[in-house]
Protein backbone atom coordinates (compact mmCIF):
# COMPACT_ATOMS: atom_id res chain seq x y z
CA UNK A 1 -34.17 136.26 62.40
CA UNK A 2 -30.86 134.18 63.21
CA UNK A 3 -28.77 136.34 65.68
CA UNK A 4 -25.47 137.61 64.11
CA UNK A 5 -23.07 136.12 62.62
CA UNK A 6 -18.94 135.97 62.54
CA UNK A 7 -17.79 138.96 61.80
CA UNK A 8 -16.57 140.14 57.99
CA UNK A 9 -13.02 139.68 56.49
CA UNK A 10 -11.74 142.91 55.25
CA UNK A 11 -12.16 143.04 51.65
CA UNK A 12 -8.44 143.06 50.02
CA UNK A 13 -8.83 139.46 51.43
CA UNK A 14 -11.18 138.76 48.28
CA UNK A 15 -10.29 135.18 47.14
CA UNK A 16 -9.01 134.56 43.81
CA UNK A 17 -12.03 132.18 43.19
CA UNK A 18 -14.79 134.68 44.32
CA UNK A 19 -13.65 137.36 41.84
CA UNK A 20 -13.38 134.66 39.24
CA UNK A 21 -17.06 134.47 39.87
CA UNK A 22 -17.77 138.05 40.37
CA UNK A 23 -16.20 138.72 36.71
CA UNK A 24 -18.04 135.96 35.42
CA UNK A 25 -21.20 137.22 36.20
CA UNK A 26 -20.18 141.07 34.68
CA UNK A 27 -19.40 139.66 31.32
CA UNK A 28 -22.25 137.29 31.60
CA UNK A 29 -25.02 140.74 31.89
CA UNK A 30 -25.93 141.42 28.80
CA UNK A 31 -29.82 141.00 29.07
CA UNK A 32 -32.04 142.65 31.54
CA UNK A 33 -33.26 139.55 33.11
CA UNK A 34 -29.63 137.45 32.82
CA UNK A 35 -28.59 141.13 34.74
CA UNK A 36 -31.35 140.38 37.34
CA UNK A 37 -30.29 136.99 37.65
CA UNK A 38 -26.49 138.42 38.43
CA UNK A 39 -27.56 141.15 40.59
CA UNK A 40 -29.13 138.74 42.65
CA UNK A 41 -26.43 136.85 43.39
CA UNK A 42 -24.15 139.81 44.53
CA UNK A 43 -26.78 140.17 46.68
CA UNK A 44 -26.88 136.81 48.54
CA UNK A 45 -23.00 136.82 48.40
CA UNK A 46 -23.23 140.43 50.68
CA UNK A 47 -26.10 139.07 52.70
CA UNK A 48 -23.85 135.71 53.38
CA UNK A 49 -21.00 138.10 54.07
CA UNK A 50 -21.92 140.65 56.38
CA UNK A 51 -23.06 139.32 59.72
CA UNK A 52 -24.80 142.02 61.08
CA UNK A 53 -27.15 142.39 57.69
CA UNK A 54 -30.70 140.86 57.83
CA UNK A 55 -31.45 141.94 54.09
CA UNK A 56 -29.89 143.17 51.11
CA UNK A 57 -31.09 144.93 48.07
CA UNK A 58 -30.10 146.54 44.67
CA UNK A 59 -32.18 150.00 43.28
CA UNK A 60 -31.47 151.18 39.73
CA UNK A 61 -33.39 153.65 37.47
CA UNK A 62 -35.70 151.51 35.21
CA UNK A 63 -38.54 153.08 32.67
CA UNK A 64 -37.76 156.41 34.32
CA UNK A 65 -37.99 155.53 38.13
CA UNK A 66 -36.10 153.55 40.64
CA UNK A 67 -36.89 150.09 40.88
CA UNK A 68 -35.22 147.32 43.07
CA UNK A 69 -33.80 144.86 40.70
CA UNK A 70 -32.92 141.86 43.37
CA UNK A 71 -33.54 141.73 47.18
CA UNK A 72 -32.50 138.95 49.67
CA UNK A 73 -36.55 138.97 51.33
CA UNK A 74 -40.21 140.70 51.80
CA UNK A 75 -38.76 143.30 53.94
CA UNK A 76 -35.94 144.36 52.37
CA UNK A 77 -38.11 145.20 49.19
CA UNK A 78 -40.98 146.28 51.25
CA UNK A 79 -38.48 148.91 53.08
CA UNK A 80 -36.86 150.21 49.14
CA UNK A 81 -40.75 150.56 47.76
CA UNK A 82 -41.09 152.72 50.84
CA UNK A 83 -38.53 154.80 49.72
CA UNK A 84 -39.73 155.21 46.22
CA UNK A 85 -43.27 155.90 47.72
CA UNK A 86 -42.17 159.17 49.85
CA UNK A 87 -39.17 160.02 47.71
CA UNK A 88 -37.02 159.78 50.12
CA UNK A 89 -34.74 157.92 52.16
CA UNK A 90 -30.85 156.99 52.03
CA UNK A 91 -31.47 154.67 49.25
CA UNK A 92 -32.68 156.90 46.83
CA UNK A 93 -29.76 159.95 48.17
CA UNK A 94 -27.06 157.12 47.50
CA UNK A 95 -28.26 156.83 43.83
CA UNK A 96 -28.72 160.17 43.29
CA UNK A 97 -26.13 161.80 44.55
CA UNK A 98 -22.89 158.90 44.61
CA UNK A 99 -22.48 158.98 48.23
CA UNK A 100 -22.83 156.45 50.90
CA UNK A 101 -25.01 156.98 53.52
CA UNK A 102 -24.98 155.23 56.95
CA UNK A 103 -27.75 155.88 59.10
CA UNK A 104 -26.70 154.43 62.75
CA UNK A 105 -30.13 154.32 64.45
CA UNK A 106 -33.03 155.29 62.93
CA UNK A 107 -34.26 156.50 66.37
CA UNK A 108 -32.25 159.40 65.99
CA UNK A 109 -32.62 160.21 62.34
CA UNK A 110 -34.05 164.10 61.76
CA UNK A 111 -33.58 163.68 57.71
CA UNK A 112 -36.48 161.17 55.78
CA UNK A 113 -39.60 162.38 58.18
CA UNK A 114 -41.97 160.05 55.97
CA UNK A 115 -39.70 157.25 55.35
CA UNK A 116 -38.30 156.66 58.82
CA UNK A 117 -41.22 156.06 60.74
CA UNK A 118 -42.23 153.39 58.05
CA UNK A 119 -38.91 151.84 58.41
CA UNK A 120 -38.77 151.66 62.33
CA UNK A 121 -42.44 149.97 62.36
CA UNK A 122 -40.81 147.31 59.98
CA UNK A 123 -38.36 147.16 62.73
CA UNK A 124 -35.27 148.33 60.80
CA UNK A 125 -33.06 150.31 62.92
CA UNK A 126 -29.44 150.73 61.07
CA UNK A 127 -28.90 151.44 57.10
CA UNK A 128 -26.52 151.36 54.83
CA UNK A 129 -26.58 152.28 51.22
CA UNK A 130 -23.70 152.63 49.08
CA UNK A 131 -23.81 154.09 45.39
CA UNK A 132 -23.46 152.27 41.96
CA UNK A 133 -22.13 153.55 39.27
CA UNK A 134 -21.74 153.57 35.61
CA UNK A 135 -19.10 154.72 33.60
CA UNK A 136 -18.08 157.30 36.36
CA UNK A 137 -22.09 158.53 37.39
CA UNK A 138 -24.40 157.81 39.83
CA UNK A 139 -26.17 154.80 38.60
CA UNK A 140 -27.86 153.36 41.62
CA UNK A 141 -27.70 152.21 45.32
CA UNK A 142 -26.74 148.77 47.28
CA UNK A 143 -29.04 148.65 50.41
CA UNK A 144 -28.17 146.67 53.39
CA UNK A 145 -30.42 147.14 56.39
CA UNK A 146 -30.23 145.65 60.23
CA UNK A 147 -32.70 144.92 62.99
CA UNK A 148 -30.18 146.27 65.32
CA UNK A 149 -28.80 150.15 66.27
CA UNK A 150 -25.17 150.36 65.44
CA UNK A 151 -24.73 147.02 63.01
CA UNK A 152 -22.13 148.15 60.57
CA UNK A 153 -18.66 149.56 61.16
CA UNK A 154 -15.56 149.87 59.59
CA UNK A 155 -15.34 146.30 57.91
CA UNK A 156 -19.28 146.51 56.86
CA UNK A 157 -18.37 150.01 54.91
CA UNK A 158 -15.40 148.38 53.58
CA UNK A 159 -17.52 145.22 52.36
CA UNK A 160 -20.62 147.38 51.26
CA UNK A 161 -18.14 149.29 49.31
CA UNK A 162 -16.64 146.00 47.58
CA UNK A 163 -19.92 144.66 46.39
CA UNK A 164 -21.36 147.85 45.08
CA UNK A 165 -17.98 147.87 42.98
CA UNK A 166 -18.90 144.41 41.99
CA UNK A 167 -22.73 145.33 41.03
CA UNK A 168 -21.01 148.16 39.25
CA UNK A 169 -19.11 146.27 36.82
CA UNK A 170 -22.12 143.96 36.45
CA UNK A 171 -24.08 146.85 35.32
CA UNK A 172 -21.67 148.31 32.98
CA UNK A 173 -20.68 145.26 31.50
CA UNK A 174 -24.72 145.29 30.58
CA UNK A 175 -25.30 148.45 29.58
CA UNK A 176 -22.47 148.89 27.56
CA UNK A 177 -21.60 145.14 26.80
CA UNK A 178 -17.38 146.03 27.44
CA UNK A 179 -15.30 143.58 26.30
CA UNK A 180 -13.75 141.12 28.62
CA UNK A 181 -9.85 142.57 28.90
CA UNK A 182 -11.35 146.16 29.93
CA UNK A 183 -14.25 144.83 32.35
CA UNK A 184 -10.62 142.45 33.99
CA UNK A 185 -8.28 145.61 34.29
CA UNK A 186 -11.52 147.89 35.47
CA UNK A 187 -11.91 145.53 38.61
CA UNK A 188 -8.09 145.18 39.45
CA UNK A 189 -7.46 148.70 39.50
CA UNK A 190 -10.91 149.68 41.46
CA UNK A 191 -10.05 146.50 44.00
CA UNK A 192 -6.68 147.66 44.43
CA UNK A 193 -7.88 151.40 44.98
CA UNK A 194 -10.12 150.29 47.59
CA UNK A 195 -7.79 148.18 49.38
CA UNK A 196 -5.18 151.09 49.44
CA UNK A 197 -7.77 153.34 51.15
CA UNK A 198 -8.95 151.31 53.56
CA UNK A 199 -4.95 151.00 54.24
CA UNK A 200 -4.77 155.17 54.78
CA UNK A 201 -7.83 155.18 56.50
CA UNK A 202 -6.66 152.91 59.18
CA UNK A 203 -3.49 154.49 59.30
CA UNK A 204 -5.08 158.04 59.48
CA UNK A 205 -7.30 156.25 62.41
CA UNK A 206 -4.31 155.59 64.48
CA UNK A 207 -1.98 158.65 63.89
CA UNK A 208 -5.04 161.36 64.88
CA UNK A 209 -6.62 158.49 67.05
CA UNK A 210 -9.82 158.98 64.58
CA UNK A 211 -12.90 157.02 64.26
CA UNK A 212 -13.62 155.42 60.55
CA UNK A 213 -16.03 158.23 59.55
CA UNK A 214 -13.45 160.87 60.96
CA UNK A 215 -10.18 159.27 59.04
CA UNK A 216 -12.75 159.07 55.75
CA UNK A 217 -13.41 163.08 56.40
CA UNK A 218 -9.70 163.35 56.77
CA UNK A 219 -8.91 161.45 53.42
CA UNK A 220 -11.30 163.42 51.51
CA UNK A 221 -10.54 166.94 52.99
CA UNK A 222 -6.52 166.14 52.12
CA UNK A 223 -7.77 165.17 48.27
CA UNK A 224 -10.06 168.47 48.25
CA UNK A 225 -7.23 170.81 49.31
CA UNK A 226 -4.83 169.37 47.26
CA UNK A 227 -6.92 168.87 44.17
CA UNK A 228 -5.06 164.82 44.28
CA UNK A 229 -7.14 162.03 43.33
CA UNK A 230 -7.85 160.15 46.84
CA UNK A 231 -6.03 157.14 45.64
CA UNK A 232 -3.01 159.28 45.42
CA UNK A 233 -3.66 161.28 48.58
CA UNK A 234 -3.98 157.53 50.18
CA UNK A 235 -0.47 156.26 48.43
CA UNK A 236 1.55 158.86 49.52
CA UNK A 237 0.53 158.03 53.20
CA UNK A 238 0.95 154.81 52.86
CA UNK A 239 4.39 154.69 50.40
CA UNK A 240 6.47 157.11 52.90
CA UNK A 241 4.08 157.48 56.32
CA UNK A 242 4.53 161.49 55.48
CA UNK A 243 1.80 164.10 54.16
CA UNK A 244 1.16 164.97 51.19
CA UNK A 245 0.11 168.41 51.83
CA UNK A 246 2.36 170.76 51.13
CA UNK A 247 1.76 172.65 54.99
CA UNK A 248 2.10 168.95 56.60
CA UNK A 249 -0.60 169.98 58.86
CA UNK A 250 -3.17 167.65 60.65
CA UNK A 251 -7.04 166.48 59.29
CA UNK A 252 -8.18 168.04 62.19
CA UNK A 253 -10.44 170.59 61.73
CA UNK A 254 -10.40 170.50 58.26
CA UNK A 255 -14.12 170.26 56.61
CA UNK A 256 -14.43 167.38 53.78
């Protein structure tokens, strides 16, 4: 393994060129293998992009069971077709369930008893998986694992987030074959969303001197109570610097 590299640029710094290509390869999805072929790439783009990853893979639901669909090596694949074996493991919660799970060090995991000691003796020690989805559901999981405790923080969520977006409009634009103008305006509006709430989250991080995870609790207990849509939550913060709870009160020690 190469040791890491530079570090990621957040991802509202997406070049003009690279989601060009990105939407190229959503319309371009229309067959199973021509969607393998795109998956793939989104995978060596993320693997190319985040330093700290030594492999990258994609899971979706295939013939009634997950299967990984593109992987960046043997590992990588070996460590997903663990998963599947046991049942378990953050890959398989991230496409079941829509949420991202980041697993820190291994080491310390108490969730996954089959799956973790299989991953540790393939030396993986951090993991992060980060849900597809289609047309609004679970559809899926973006896998990026690291031979080191503590690889990804808040610019590694950020970018695992952006290219799960990406390998969701890849696998919409398959499954339901949109046409080009709605696939365009889809990825605006979800890149913009993401940007603005990596925006509140970093401002939430320095007003109640949060880390990521806690300012991401924050965001999501704020939405909850009010019944706002996060992106809303995150635009009031970031439009006026105020609260958009109607008590003004503080994140803290409020459960997402």
């Amino acid at each position: 393994m190469t040791g890491p590299r530079s570090g990621p640029t957040p991802p509202e710094h997406l070049g003009p060129a690279l989601l060009e290509g990105l939407h190229t390869l959503a319309l371009s999805g229309q067959t199973r293998q021509v969607l393998d072929a795109a998956l793939t790439m989104v995978v060596t783009m993320c693997h190319a992009v985040i330093g700290n990853a030594d492999g990258v893979s994609i899971t979706l639901p295939r013939d009634g069971r997950y299967n990984t669909v593109a992987a960046s090596n043997d590992v990588v694949l070996a460590m997903d077709h663990d998963q599947y074996d046991t049942g378990e493991g953050p890959c398989l919660d991230a496409a079941r369930h829509g949420e991202r799970f980041h697993i820190d060090a291994l080491g310390e995991e108490v969730r996954w008893s089959q799956f973790v000691p299989r991953a540790r003796a393939r030396g993986i020690e951090s993991v992060l998986s980060s849900p597809l989805f289609d047309t609004g559901k679970a559809h899926g999981a973006l896998n990026i694992y690291a031979r080191t405790v503590g690889a990804f923080a808040v610019h590694e969520k950020q970018w695992a987030d952006a290219f799960a977006l990406q390998a969701s409009v890849v696998v919409t634009a398959a499954q339901h074959a949109l046409p080009s103008a709605q696939l365009s305006g889809q990825l605006v509006q979800a890149l913009t969303s993401r940007t603005l709430i990596a925006r509140a989250q970093g401002w939430v991080m320095h007003r109640d001197d949060l880390d990521a995870d806690g300012a991401w609790a924050a965001l999501i207990a704020i939405s909850r109570s009010t019944s706002l849509p996060l992106r809303d939550v995150c635009a009031e913060l970031i439009g006026d610097g105020g609260d958009p709870r109607p008590d003004g009160g503080g994140p803290s020690g409020v459960d997402p």
